[in-house]
Protein backbone atom coordinates (compact mmCIF):
# COMPACT_ATOMS: atom_id res chain seq x y z
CA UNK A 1 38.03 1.63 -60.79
CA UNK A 2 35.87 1.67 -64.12
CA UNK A 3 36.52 -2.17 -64.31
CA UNK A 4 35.30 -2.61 -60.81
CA UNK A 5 32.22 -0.48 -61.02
CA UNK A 6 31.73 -2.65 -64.10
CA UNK A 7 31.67 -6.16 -62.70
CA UNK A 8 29.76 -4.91 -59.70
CA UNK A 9 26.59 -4.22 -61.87
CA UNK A 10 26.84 -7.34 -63.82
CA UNK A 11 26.88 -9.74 -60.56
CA UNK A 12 24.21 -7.10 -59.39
CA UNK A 13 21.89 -8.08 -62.76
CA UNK A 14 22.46 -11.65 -62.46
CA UNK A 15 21.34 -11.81 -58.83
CA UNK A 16 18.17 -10.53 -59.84
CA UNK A 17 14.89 -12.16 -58.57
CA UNK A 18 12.61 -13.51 -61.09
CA UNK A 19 10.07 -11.78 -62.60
CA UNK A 20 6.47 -12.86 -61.67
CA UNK A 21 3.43 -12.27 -63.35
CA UNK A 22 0.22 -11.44 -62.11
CA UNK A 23 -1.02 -14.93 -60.75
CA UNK A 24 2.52 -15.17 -59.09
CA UNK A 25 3.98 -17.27 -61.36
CA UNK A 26 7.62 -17.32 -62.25
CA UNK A 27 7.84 -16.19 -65.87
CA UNK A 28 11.71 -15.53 -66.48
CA UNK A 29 15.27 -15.78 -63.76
CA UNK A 30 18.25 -13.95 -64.46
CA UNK A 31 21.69 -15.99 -65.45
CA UNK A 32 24.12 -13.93 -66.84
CA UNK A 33 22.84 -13.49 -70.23
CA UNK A 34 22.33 -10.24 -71.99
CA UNK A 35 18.81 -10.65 -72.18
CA UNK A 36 18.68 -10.42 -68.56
CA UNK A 37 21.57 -7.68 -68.43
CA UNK A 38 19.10 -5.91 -70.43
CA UNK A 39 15.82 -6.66 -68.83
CA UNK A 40 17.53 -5.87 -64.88
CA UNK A 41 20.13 -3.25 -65.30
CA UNK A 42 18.21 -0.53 -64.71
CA UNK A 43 16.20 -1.82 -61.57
CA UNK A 44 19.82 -3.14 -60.39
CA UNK A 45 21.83 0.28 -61.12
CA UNK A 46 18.96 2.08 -59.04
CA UNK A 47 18.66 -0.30 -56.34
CA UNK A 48 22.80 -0.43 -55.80
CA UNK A 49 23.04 3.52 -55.88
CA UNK A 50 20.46 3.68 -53.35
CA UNK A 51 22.31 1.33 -51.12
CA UNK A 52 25.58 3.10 -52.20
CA UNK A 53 23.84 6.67 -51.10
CA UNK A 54 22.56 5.21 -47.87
CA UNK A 55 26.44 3.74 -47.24
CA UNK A 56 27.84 6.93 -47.82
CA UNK A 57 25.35 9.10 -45.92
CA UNK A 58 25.92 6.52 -42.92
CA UNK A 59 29.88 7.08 -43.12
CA UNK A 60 29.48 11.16 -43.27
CA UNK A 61 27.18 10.98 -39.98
CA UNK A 62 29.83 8.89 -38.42
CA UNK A 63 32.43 11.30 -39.57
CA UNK A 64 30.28 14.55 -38.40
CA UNK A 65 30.36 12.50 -35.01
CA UNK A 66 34.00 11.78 -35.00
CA UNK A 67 34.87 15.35 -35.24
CA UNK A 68 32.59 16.60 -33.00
CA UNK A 69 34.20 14.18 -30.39
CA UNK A 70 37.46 15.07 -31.58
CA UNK A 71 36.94 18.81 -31.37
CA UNK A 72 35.83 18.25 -27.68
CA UNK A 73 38.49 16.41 -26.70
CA UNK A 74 41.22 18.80 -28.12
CA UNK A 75 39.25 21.82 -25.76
CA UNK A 76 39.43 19.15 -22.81
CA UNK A 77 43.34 18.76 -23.14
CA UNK A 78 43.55 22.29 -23.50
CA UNK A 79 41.91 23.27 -20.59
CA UNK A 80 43.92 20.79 -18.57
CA UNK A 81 46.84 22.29 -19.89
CA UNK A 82 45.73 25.80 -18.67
CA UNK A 83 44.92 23.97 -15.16
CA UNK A 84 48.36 22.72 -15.20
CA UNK A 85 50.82 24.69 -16.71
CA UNK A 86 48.99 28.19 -16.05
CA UNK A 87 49.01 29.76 -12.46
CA UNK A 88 45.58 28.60 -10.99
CA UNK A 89 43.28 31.93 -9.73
CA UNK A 90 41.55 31.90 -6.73
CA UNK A 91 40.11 34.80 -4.72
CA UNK A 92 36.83 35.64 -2.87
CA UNK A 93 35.48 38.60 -0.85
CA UNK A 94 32.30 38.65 1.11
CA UNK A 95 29.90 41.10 3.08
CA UNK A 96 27.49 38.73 6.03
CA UNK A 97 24.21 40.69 4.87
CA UNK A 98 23.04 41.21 1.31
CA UNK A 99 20.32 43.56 2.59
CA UNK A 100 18.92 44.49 6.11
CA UNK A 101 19.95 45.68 9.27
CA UNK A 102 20.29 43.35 12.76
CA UNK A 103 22.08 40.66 14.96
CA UNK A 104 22.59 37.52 13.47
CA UNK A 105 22.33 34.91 15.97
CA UNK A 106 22.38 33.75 18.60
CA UNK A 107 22.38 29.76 18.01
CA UNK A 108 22.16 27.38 20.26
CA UNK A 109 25.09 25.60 18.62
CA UNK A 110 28.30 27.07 16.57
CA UNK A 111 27.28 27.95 13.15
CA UNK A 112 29.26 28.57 10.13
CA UNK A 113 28.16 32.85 8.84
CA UNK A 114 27.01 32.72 5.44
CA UNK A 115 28.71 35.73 4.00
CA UNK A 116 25.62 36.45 1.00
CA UNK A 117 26.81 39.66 -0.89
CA UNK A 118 29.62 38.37 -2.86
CA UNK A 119 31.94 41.15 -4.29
CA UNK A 120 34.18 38.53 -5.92
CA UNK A 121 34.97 35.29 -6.28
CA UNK A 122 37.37 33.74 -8.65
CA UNK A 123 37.69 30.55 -9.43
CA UNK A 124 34.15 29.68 -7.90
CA UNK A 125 35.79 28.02 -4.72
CA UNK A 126 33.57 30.14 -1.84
CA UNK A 127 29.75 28.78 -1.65
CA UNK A 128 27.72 31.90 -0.09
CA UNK A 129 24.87 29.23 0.45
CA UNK A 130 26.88 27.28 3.38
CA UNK A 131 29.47 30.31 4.16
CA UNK A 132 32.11 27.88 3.26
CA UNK A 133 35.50 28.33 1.37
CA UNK A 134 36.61 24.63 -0.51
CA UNK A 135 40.26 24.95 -1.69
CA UNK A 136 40.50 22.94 -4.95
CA UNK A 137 44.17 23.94 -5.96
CA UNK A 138 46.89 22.52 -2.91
CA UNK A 139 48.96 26.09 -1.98
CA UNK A 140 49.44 28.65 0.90
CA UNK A 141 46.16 30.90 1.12
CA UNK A 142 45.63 34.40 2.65
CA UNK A 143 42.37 34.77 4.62
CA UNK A 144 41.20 37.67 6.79
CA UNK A 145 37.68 38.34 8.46
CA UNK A 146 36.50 41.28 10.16
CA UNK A 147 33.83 41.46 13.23
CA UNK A 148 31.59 44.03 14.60
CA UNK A 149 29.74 43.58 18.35
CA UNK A 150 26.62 43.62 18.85
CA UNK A 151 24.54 47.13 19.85
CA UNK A 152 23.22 45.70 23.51
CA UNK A 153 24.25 47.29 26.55
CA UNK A 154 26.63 44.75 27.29
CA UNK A 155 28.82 43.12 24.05
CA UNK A 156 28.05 39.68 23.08
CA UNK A 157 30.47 39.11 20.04
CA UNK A 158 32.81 36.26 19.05
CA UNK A 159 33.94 35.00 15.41
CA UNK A 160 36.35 32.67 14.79
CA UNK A 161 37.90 31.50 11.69
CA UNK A 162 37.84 27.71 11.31
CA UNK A 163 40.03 25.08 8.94
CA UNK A 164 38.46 21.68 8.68
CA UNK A 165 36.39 22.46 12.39
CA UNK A 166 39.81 23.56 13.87
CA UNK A 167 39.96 27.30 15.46
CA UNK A 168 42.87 29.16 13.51
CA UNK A 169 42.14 32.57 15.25
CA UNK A 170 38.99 35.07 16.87
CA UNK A 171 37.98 38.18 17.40
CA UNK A 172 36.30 38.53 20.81
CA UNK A 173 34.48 41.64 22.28
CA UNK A 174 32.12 40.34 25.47
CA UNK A 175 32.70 42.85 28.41
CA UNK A 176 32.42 46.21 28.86
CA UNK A 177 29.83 48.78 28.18
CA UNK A 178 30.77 50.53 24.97
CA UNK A 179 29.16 49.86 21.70
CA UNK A 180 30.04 50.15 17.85
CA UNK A 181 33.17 48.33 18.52
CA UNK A 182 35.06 46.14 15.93
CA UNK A 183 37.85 44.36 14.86
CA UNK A 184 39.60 41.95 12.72
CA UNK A 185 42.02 39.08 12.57
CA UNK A 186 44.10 36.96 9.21
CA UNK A 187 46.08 33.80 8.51
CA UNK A 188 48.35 32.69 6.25
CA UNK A 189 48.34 28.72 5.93
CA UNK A 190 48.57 25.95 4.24
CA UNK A 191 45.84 23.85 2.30
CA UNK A 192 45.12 20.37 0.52
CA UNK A 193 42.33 20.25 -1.41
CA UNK A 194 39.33 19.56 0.25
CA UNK A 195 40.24 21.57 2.79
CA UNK A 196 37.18 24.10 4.22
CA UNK A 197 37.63 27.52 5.85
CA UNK A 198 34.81 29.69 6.95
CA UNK A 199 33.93 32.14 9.68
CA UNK A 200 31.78 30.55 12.93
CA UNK A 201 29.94 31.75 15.15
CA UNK A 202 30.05 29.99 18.52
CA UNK A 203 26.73 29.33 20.52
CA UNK A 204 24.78 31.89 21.97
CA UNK A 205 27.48 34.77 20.48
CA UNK A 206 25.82 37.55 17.97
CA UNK A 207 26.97 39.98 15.82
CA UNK A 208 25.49 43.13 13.80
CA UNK A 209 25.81 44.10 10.54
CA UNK A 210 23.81 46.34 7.92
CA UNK A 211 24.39 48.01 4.54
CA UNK A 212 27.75 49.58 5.89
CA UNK A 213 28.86 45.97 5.62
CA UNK A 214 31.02 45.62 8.77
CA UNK A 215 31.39 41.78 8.39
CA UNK A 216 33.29 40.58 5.97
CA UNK A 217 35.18 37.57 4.99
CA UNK A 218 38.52 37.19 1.95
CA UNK A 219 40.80 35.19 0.79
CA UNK A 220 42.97 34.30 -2.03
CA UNK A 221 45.70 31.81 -3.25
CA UNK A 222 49.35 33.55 -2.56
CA UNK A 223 50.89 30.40 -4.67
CA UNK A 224 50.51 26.80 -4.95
CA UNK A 225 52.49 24.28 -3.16
């Protein structure tokens, strides 16, 4: 190593430039000699550390970089091995109102209910903004909804639980003259992910809900499939 460090300074010295005086004239070229081991060894030693330091201060940033990639992709493979070998969690429960009183609706076409106050939901998979559950893990879900009629004279209430646009089941109250009714219906079924399930509201229906939270909307992931 000694040797090498050595003979790297020497062909450093004799690759010097010449030396030029004041009116730019070459005075002197290095060739090997002592006289010019002498004369460039300093400027050479200082100029070959510096690009030695720069080398090496290169090759640490590119190792700082390397482990910071590294480091990210052992936490990647780790969470995919939580997403596969660990038993995916999913499970929401919603209220329609997050503050108010009324009838929501009617429409004049079927609308999806956005279910706002959000008592849980793990694993992120129902969107309070559209009302819609997304399954993202392939399994047989549990889902349940409940339903109270509107306070006219004469009941005006349907709800109807929906997979992919496809009626699964309702709760209907439209006759009769008795208010402050309510009721509720559930599934158990199968789903591919991508598959949507949410609560509609067919045209020209309404329902009423206020802080007692009559409405609400669950589901969860019994096991995966």
């Amino acid at each position: 190593m000694r040797k090498a460090a050595v003979l790297f300074l020497a062909f450093s010295c004799c690759v010097c430039n010449a030396q030029v005086n004041e009116n730019n004239d070459k005075v002197d070229q290095c060739s090997g000699s002592t006289g010019c081991f002498e004369t460039c060894s300093l400027n050479c030693v200082t100029q070959s550390l510096g690009a030695l330091g720069k080398t090496v201060t290169n090759m640490a940033e590119k190792v700082t970089h390397l482990e910071t990639k590294l480091q990210k992709a052992e936490n990647d493979v780790l969470e995919l091995r939580s997403l596969i070998g660990g038993t995916p969690q999913v499970a929401f429960s919603a209220a329609l109102r997050d503050s108010g009183s009324g009838n929501i609706g009617p429409f004049s076409t079927a609308t999806p209910l956005k279910y706002k106050r959000v008592f849980s939901n793990t694993g992120n998979s129902y969107n309070p903004s559209t009302g819609i559950f997304t399954a993202v893990v392939k399994g047989t879900y549990f889902f349940r909804f409940s339903m109270f009629n509107n306070l006219d004279p004469v009941p005006n209430s349907v709800a109807s639980l929906m997979k992919n646009g496809v009626r699964l089941t309702s709760v209907w109250d439209t006759s009769g003259s008795d208010a402050n009714d309510m009721g509720s219906n559930a599934v158990v079924i199968a789903l591919e992910v991508g598959d949507n399930v949410y609560v509609e509201l067919p045209a020209n229906r309404v329902l009423y809900d206020d802080a007692m939270n009559y409405n609400t909307f669950s589901g969860f992931l019994l096991f995966t499939t």
